[in-house]
Protein backbone atom coordinates (compact mmCIF):
# COMPACT_ATOMS: atom_id res chain seq x y z
CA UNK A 1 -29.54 7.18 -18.25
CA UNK A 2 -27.80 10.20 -19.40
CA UNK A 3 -28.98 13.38 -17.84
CA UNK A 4 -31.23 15.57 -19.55
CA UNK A 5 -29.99 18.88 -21.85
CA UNK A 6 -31.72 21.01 -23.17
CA UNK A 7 -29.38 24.82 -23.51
CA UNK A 8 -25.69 25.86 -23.98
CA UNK A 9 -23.36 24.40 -21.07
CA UNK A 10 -19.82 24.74 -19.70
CA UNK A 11 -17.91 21.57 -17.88
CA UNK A 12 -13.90 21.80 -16.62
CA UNK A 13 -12.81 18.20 -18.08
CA UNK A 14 -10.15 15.49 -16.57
CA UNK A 15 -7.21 17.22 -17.21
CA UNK A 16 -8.38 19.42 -20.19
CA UNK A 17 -10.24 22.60 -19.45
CA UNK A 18 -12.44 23.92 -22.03
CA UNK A 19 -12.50 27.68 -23.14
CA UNK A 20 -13.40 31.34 -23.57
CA UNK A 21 -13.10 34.95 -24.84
CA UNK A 22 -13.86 38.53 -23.54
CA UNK A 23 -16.17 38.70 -20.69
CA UNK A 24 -15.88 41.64 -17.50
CA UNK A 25 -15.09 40.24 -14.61
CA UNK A 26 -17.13 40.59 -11.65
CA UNK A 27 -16.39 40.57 -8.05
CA UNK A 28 -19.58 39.65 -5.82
CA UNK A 29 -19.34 40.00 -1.63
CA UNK A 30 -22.24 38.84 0.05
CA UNK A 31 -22.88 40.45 3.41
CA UNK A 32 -24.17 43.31 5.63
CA UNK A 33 -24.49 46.81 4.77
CA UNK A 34 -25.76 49.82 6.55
CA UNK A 35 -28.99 50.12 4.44
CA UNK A 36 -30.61 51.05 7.45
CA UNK A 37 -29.64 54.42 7.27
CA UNK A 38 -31.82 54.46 4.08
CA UNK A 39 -35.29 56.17 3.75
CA UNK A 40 -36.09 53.16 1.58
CA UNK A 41 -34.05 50.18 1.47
CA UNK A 42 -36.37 48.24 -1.41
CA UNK A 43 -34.53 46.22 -3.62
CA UNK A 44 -31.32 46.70 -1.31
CA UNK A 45 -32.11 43.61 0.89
CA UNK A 46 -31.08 39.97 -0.38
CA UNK A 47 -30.31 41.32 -3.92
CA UNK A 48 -27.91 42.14 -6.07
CA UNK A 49 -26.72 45.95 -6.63
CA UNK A 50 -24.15 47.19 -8.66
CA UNK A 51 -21.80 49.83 -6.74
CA UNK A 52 -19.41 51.53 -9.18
CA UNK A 53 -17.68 54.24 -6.28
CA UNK A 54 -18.51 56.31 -2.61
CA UNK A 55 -21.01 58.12 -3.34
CA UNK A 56 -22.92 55.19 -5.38
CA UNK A 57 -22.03 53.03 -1.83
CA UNK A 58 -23.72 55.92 -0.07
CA UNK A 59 -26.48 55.76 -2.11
CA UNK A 60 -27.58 52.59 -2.37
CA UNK A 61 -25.96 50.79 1.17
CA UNK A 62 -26.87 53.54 3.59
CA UNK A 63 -23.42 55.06 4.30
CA UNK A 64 -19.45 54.72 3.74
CA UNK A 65 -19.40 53.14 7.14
CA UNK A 66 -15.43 53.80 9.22
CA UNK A 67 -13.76 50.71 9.85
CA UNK A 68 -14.73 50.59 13.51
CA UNK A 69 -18.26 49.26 12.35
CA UNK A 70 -17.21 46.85 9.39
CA UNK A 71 -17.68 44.43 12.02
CA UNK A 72 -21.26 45.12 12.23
CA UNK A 73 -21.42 46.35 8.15
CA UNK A 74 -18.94 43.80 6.45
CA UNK A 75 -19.88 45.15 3.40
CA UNK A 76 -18.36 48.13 4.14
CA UNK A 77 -14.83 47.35 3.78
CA UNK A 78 -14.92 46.07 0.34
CA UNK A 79 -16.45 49.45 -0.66
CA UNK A 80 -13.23 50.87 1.18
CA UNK A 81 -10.99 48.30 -0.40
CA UNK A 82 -12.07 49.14 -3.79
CA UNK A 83 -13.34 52.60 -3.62
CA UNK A 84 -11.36 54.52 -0.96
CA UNK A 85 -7.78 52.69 -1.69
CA UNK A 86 -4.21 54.58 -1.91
CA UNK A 87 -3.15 52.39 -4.87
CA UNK A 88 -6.31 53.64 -7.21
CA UNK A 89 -10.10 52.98 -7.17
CA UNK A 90 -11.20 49.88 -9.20
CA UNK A 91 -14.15 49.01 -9.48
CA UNK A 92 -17.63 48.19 -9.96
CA UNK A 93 -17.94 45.67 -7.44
CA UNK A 94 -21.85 43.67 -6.94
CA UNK A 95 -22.81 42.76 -3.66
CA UNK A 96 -25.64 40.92 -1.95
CA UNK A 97 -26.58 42.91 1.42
CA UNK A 98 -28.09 40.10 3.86
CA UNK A 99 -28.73 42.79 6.60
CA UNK A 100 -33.10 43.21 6.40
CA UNK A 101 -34.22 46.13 8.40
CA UNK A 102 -37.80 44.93 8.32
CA UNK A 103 -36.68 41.41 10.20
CA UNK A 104 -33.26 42.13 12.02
CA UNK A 105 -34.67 44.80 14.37
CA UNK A 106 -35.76 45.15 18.14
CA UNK A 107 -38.61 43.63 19.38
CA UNK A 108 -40.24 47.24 20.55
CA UNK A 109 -39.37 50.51 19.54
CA UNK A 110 -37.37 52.80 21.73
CA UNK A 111 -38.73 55.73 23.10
CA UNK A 112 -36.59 58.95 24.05
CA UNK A 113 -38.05 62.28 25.20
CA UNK A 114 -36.18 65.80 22.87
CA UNK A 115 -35.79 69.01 23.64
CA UNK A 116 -35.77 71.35 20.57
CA UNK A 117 -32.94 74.42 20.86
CA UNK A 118 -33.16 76.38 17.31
CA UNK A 119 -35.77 74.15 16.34
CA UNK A 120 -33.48 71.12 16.15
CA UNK A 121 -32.66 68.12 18.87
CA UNK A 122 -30.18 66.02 18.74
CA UNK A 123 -29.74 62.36 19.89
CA UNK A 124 -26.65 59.54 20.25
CA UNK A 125 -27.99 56.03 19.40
CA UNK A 126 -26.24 53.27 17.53
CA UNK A 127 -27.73 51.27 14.66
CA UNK A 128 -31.12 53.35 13.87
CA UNK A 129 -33.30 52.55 11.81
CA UNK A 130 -34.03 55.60 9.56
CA UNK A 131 -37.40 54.69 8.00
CA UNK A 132 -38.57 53.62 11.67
CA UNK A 133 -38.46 57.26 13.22
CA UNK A 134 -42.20 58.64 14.65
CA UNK A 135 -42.46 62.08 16.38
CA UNK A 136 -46.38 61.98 17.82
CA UNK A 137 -48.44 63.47 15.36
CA UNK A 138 -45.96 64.70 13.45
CA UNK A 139 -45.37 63.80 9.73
CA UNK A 140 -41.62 62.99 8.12
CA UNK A 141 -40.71 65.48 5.57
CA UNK A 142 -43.43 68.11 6.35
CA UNK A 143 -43.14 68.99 10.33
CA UNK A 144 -39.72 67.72 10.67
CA UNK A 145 -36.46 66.20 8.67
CA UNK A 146 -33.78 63.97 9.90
CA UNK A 147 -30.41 63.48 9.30
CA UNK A 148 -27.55 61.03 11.18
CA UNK A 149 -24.09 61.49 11.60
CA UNK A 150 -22.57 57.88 11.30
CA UNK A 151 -19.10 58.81 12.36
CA UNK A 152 -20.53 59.91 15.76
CA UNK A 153 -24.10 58.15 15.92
CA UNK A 154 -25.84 61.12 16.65
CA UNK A 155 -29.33 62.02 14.96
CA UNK A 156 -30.69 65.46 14.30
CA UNK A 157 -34.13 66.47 14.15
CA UNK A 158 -35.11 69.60 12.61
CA UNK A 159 -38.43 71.25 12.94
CA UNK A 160 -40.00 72.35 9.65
CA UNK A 161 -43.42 72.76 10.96
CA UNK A 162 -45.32 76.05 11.22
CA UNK A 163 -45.31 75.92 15.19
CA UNK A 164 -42.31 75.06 16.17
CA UNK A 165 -41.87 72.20 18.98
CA UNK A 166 -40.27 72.77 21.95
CA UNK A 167 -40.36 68.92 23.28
CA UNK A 168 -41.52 65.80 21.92
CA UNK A 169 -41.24 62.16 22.01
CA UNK A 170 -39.59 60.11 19.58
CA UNK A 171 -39.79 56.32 19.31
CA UNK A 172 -37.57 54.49 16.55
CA UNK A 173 -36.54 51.02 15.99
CA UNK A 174 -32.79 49.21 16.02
CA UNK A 175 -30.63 47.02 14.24
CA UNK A 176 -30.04 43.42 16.21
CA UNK A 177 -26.70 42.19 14.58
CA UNK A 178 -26.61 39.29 16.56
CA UNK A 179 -29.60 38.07 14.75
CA UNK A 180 -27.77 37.80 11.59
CA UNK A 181 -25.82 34.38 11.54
CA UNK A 182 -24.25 31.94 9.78
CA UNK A 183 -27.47 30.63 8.09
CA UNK A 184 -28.58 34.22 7.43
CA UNK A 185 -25.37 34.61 5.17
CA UNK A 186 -26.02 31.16 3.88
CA UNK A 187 -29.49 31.80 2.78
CA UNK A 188 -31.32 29.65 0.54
CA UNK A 189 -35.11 29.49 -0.86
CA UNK A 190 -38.31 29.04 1.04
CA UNK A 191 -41.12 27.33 -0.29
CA UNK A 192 -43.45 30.80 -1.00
CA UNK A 193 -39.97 31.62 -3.16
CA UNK A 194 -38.05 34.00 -1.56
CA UNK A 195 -34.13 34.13 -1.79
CA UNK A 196 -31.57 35.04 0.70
CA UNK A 197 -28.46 35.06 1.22
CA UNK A 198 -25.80 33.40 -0.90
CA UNK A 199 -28.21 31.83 -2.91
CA UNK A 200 -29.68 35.04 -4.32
CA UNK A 201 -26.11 34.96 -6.77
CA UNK A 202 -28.68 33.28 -9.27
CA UNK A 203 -30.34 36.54 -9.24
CA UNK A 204 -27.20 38.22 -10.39
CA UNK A 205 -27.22 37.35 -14.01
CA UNK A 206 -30.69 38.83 -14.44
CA UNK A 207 -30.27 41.70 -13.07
CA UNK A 208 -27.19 43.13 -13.68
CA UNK A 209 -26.48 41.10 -16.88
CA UNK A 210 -23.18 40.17 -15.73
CA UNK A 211 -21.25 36.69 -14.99
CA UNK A 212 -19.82 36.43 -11.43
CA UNK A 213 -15.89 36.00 -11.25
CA UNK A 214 -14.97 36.39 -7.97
CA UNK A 215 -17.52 35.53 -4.78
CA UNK A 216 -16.12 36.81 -1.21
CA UNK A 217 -17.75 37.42 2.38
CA UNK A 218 -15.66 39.34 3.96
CA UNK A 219 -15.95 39.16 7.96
CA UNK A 220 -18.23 35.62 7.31
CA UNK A 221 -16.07 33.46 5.08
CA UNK A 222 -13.73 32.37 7.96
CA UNK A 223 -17.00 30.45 9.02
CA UNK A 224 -17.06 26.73 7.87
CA UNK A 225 -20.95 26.78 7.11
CA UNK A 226 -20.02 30.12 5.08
CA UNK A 227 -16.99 29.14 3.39
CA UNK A 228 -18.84 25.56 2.01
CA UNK A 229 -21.60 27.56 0.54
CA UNK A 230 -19.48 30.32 -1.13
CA UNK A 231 -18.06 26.83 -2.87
CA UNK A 232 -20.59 25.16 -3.08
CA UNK A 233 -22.52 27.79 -4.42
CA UNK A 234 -19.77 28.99 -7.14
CA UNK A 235 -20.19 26.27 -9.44
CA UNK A 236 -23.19 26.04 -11.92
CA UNK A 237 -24.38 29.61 -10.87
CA UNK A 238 -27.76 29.43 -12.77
CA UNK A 239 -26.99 26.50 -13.84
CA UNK A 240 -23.84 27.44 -16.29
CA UNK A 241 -21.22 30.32 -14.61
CA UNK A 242 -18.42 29.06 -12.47
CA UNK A 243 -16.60 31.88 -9.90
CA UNK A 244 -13.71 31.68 -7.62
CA UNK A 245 -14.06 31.87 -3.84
CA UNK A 246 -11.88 34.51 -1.99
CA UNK A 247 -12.13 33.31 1.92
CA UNK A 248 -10.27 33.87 5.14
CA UNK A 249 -9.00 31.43 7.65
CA UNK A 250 -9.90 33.63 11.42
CA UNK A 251 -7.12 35.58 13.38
CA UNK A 252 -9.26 35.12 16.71
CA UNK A 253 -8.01 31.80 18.12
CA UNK A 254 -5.16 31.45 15.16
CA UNK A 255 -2.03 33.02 16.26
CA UNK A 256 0.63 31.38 14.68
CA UNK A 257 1.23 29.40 11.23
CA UNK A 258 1.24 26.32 12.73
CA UNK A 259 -2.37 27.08 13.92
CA UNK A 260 -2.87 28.70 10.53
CA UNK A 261 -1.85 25.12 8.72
CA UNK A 262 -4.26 23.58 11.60
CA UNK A 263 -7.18 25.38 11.08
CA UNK A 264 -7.05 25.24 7.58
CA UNK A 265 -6.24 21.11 7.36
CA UNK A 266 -9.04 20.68 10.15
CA UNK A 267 -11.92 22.83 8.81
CA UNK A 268 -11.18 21.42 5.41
CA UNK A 269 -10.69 25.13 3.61
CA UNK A 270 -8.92 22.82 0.57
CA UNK A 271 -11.09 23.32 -2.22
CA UNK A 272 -9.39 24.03 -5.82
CA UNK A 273 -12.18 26.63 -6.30
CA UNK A 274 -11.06 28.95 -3.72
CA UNK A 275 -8.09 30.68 -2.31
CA UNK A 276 -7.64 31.26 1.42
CA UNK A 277 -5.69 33.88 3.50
CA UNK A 278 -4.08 34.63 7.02
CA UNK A 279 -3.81 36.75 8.69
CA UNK A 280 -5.44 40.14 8.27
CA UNK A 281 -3.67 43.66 7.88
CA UNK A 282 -4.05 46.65 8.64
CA UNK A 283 -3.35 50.58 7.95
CA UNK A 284 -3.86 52.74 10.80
CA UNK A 285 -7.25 52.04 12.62
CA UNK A 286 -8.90 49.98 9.42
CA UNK A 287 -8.07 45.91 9.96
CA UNK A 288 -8.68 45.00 6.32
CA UNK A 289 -9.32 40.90 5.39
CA UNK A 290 -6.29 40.10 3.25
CA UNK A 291 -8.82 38.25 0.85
CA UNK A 292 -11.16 41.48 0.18
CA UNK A 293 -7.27 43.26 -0.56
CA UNK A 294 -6.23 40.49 -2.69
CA UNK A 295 -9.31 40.58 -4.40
CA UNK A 296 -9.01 44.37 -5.28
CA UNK A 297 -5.89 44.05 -6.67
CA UNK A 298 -6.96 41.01 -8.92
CA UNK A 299 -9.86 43.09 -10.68
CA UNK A 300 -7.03 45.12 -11.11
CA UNK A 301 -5.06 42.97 -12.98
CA UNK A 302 -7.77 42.21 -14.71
CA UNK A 303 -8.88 45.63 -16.05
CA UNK A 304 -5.06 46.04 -16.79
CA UNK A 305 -5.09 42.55 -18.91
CA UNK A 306 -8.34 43.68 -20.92
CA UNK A 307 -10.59 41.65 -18.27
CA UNK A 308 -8.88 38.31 -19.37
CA UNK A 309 -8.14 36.95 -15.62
CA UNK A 310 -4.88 35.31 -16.12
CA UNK A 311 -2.68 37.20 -14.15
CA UNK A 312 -2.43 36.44 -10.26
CA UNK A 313 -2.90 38.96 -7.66
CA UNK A 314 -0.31 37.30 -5.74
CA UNK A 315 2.86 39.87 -5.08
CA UNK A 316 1.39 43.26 -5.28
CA UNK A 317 1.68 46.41 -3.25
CA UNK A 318 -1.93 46.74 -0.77
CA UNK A 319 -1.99 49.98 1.34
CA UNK A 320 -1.25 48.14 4.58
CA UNK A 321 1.15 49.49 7.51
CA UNK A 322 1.63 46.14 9.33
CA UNK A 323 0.42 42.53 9.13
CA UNK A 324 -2.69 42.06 12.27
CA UNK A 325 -3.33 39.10 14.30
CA UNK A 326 -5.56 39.99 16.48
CA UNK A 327 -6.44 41.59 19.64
CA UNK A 328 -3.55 40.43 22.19
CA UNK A 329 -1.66 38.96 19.80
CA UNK A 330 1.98 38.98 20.71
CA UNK A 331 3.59 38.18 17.12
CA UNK A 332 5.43 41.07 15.72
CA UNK A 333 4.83 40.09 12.33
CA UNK A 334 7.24 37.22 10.07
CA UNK A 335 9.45 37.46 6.94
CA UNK A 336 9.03 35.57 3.82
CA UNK A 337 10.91 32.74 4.51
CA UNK A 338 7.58 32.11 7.27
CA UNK A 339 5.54 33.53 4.36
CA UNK A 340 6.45 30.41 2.15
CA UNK A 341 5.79 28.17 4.71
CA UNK A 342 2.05 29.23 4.51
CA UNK A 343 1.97 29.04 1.04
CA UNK A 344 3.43 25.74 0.56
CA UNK A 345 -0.01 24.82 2.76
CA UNK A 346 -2.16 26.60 0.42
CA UNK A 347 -2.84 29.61 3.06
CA UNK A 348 -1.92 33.01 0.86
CA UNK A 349 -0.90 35.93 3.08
CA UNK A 350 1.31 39.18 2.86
CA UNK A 351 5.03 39.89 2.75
CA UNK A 352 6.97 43.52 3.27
CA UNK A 353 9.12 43.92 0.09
CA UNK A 354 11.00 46.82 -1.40
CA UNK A 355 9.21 49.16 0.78
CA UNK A 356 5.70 47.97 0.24
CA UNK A 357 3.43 45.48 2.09
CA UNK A 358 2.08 42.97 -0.85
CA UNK A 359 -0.03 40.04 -1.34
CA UNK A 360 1.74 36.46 -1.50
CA UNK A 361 1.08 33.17 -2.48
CA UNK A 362 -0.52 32.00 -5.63
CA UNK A 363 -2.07 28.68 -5.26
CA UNK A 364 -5.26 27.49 -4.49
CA UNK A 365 -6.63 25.94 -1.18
CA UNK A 366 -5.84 22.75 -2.52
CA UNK A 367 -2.28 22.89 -2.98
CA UNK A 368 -0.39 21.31 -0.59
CA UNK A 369 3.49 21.11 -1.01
CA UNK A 370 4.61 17.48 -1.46
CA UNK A 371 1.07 16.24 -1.17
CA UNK A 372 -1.63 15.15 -3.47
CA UNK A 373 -3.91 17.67 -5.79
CA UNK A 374 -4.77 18.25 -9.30
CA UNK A 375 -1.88 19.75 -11.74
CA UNK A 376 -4.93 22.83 -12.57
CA UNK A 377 -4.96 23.39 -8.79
CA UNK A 378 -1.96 24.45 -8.47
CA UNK A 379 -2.24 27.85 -9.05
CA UNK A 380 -5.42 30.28 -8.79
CA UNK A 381 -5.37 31.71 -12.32
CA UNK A 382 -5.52 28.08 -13.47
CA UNK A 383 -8.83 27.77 -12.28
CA UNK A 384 -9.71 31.02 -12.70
CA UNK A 385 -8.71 30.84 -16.26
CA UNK A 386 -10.77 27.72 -16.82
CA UNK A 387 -13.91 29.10 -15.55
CA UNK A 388 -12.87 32.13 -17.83
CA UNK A 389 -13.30 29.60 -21.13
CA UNK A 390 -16.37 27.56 -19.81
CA UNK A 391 -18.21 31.14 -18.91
CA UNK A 392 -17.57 33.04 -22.03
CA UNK A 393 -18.10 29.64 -24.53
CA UNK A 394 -21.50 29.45 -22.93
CA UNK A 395 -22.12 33.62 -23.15
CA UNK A 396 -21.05 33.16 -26.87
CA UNK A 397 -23.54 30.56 -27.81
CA UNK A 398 -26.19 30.53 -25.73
CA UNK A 399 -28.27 32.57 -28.27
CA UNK A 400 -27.47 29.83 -30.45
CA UNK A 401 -29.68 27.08 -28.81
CA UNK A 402 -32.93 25.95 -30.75
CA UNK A 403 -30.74 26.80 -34.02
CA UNK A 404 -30.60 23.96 -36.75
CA UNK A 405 -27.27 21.97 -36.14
CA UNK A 406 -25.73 22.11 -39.33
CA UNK A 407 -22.53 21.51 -40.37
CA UNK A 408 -22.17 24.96 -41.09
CA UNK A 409 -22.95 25.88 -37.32
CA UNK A 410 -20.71 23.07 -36.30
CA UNK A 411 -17.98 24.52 -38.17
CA UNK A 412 -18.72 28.22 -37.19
CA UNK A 413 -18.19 27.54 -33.74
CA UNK A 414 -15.22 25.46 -34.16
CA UNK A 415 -13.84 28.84 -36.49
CA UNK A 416 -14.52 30.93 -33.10
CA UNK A 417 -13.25 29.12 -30.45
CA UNK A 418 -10.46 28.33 -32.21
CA UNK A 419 -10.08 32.40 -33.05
CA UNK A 420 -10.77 33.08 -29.19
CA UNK A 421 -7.69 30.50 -28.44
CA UNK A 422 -5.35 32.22 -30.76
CA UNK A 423 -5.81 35.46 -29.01
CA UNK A 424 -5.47 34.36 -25.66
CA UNK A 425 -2.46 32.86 -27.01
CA UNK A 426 -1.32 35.81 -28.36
CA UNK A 427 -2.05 38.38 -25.25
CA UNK A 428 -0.04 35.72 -23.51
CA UNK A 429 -2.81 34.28 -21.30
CA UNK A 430 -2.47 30.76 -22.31
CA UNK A 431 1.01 29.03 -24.09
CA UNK A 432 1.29 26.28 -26.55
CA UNK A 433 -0.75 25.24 -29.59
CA UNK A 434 -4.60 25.26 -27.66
CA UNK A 435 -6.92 23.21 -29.68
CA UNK A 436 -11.05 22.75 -30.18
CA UNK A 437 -12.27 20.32 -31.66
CA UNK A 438 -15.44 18.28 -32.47
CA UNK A 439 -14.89 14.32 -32.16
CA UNK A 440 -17.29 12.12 -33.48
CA UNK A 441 -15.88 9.60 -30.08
CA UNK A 442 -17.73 12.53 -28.01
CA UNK A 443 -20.72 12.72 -30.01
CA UNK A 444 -22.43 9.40 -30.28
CA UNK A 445 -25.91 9.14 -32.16
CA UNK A 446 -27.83 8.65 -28.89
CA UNK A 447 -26.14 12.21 -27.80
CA UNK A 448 -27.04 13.50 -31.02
CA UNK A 449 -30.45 12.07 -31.61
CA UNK A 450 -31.38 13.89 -28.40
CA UNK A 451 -29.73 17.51 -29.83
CA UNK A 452 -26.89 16.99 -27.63
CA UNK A 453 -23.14 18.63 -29.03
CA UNK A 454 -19.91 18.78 -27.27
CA UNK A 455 -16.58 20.79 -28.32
CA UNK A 456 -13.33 19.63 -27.22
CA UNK A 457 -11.02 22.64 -26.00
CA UNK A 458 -7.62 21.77 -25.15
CA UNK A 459 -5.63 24.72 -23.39
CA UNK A 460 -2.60 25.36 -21.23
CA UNK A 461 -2.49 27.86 -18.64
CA UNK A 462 0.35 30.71 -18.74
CA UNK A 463 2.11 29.67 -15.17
CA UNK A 464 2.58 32.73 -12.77
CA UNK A 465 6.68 32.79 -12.25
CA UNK A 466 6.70 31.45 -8.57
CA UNK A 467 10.35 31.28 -8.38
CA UNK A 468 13.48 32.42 -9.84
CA UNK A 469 16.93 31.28 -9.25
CA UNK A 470 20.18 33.21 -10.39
CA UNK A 471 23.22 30.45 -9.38
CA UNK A 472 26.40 31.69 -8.90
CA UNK A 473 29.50 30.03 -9.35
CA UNK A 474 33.09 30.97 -8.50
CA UNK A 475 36.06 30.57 -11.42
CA UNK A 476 39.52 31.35 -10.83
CA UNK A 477 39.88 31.92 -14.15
CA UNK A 478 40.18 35.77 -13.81
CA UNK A 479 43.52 35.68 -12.29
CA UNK A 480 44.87 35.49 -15.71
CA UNK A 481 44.62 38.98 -16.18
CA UNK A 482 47.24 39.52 -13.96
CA UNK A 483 50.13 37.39 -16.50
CA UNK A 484 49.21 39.24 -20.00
CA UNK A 485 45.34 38.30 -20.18
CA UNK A 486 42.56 40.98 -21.36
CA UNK A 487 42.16 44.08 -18.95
């Protein structure tokens, strides 16, 4: 029995995609963020928020964390990849902060004894929770104030009160980081209905009226369990968008492209949805992810291309100093004929070219050079292109639903799509004669009696120009110039 329908829907075909218009795109990263640091975190935990620069990170994550904590605050280094980047700030970027000061905390608060000099004490502790700090019977904001210095984990209490305070005890809570795992990232929905984690994209949509593009985890998505739900999780977002996955394959363990290829082929990072990287980089102290990079400079392209998504972020400049494989790593670095041989295994990574560092490779995870895959797997904007066309057909129309299906409406959105085609066409996004089309083979009465419609879209992907080759041949023929021929 054919499955129910009742809406507007999307669906990449055998070997035909189907297609789109103008829609923003949307880069989501799903991790932790310093929201501790917040006098009230509500609505930051396990939701989506919209961060458009620093001082909106600051604001609604907790702090602009240094790199030496985006271990702990993953988040963190896509603000610094998109916000705080030599090439330009692009931006906004949504993310989903899984860090929950409420649950991810110590067991008992800690208790320290101050001593007030000027009216104000100061105090080194790691990972505080802001909205946790008691003074005995004293009240926040009316006998004293606090402030913290992330850079240097120190607190400061100042005394506002009319007597001032000479000693007194504090007692605060503390992050636990190792409490947030895996499955924390993962998330999902409990039975009373709350969302967590990955699965709280569907909550993106709603709140931020915006389509997902791009899903990344920086710090989390070289995790198997991770990198299966980011894919898992990227198609029928709500039950219509489609995204592409950004993931990383790890540098600890992974010191050479032969373990890169391993890794990859073993933990089976091979989807066509995604795109994978190795190793990471980094510019001074900051180790960046090569996917959060990559995935900067692709909303960049995009913003540059009027947010149509067909232009790879494969082979462009990232403000990196050196390629980074770890801690102990003895590899120097490699040159691009090593480069190719990662992404001839699907593995993207980074090359130094005509005085910049850059991104390189633009397949998917499911190319594999001389093996077996899909022709629209070949290359990322392929797919990304494709889920372009589904998401925007279904933005278009889904107002549209619960309309009478006249011939008129049939016709109107044939007129459309076809118009939306042309221009892609003509910005240079897609190639060839692209086609819609409504086929009474595709719309038997059974479909039909049941107010179910399909459109045919037909369109071909504008390849990214992987290669060139300038062949040079020698000819003798110039030594005629020396018996009378042209100077």
């Amino acid at each position: 029995m054919a499955d129910y329908k009742y809406g507007v829907y999307g669906k990449i075909g055998d070997d035909i995609a189907k297609n789109a218009s103008e829609a923003g795109t949307a880069p989501v990263y799903i991790g932790t963020a310093p929201v501790n640091f917040l006098s009230d975190y509500a609505g930051k935990v396990n939701m989506p928020v919209k961060i458009s620069n620093l001082s909106d990170a600051a604001k609604k994550l907790g702090h602009f964390s240094n790199s030496k904590k985006w271990a702990k605050y993953t988040l963190c280094e896509a603000v610094a990849a998109h916000f705080a980047n030599a090439n330009g700030n692009v931006g906004p970027i949504y993310v989903i902060n899984v860090l929950d000061p409420d649950t991810h905390k110590s067991e008992a608060p800690t208790t320290e004894e101050l001593t007030f000099t000027n009216r104000k004490a100061t105090l080194v502790v790691e990972d505080i929770i802001l909205k946790s700090i008691a003074i005995e019977d004293k009240v926040l904001g009316t006998d004293f104030t606090v402030s913290f210095d992330f850079t240097n984990d120190t607190l400061t209490i100042t005394d506002i009160g009319e007597t001032a305070m000479k000693t007194a005890t504090i007692s605060f809570d503390t992050v636990k980081h190792e409490q947030i795992t895996e499955s924390v990232v993962v998330g999902g929905e409990t039975a009373d209905g709350k969302i967590t984690g990955i699965a709280a994209l569907k909550l993106l949509y709603q709140t931020c009226n915006v389509i997902p593009t791009y899903l990344a985890a920086p710090g989390w998505s070289d995790k198997k369990t991770v990198y299966e739900a980011l894919v898992s999780s990227s198609q029928n977002i709500n039950g219509h968008w489609s995204a592409f996955v950004y993931a990383d394959i790890p540098v600890e363990g992974v010191k050479t492209i032969e373990a890169a290829k391993k890794w990859k082929a073993d933990n089976g990072y091979n989807s066509g949805f995604s795109k994978v990287f190795w190793p990471k980089a980094k510019n001074g102290d900051d180790v960046y992810h090569l996917a959060t990079l990559a995935l900067a400079e692709k909303l960049r392209c995009d913003l540059k291309n009027g947010n149509v998504p067909f232009e790879t972020d494969g082979n462009k400049p990232i403000p990196v100093s050196a390629l980074y494989f770890g801690e102990g790593s003895n590899i120097p670095g490699f040159d691009k004929s090593d480069a190719n041989e990662l992404t001839a295994n699907g593995i993207a990574t980074a090359i130094y070219w005509e005085g910049n560092w850059r991104t390189w490779g633009d397949h998917t995870a499911a190319f594999m050079f001389g093996g077996s895959y899909k022709a629209r797997e070949i290359f990322d904007v392929n797919m990304i292109m494709l889920f372009y066309i589904t998401n925007s057909f279904q933005k278009e129309w889904g107002t549209a639903i619960d309309q009478p299906m006249t011939t008129a409406l049939r016709d109107t959105i044939l007129n459309r799509e076809k118009e939306k085609l042309d221009a892609l066409v003509a910005l240079g996004a897609i190639i060839g004669t692209p086609t819609v089309e409504f086929l009474e083979s595709n719309n038997d009465e059974s479909e039909i009696l049941n107010g179910n419609f399909r459109w045919d879209i037909a369109a071909t992907n504008t390849p990214p120009l992987k290669s060139a080759t300038g062949v040079v041949c020698y000819t003798d023929a110039g030594f005629s110039t020396y018996f009378g021929g042209e100077n």
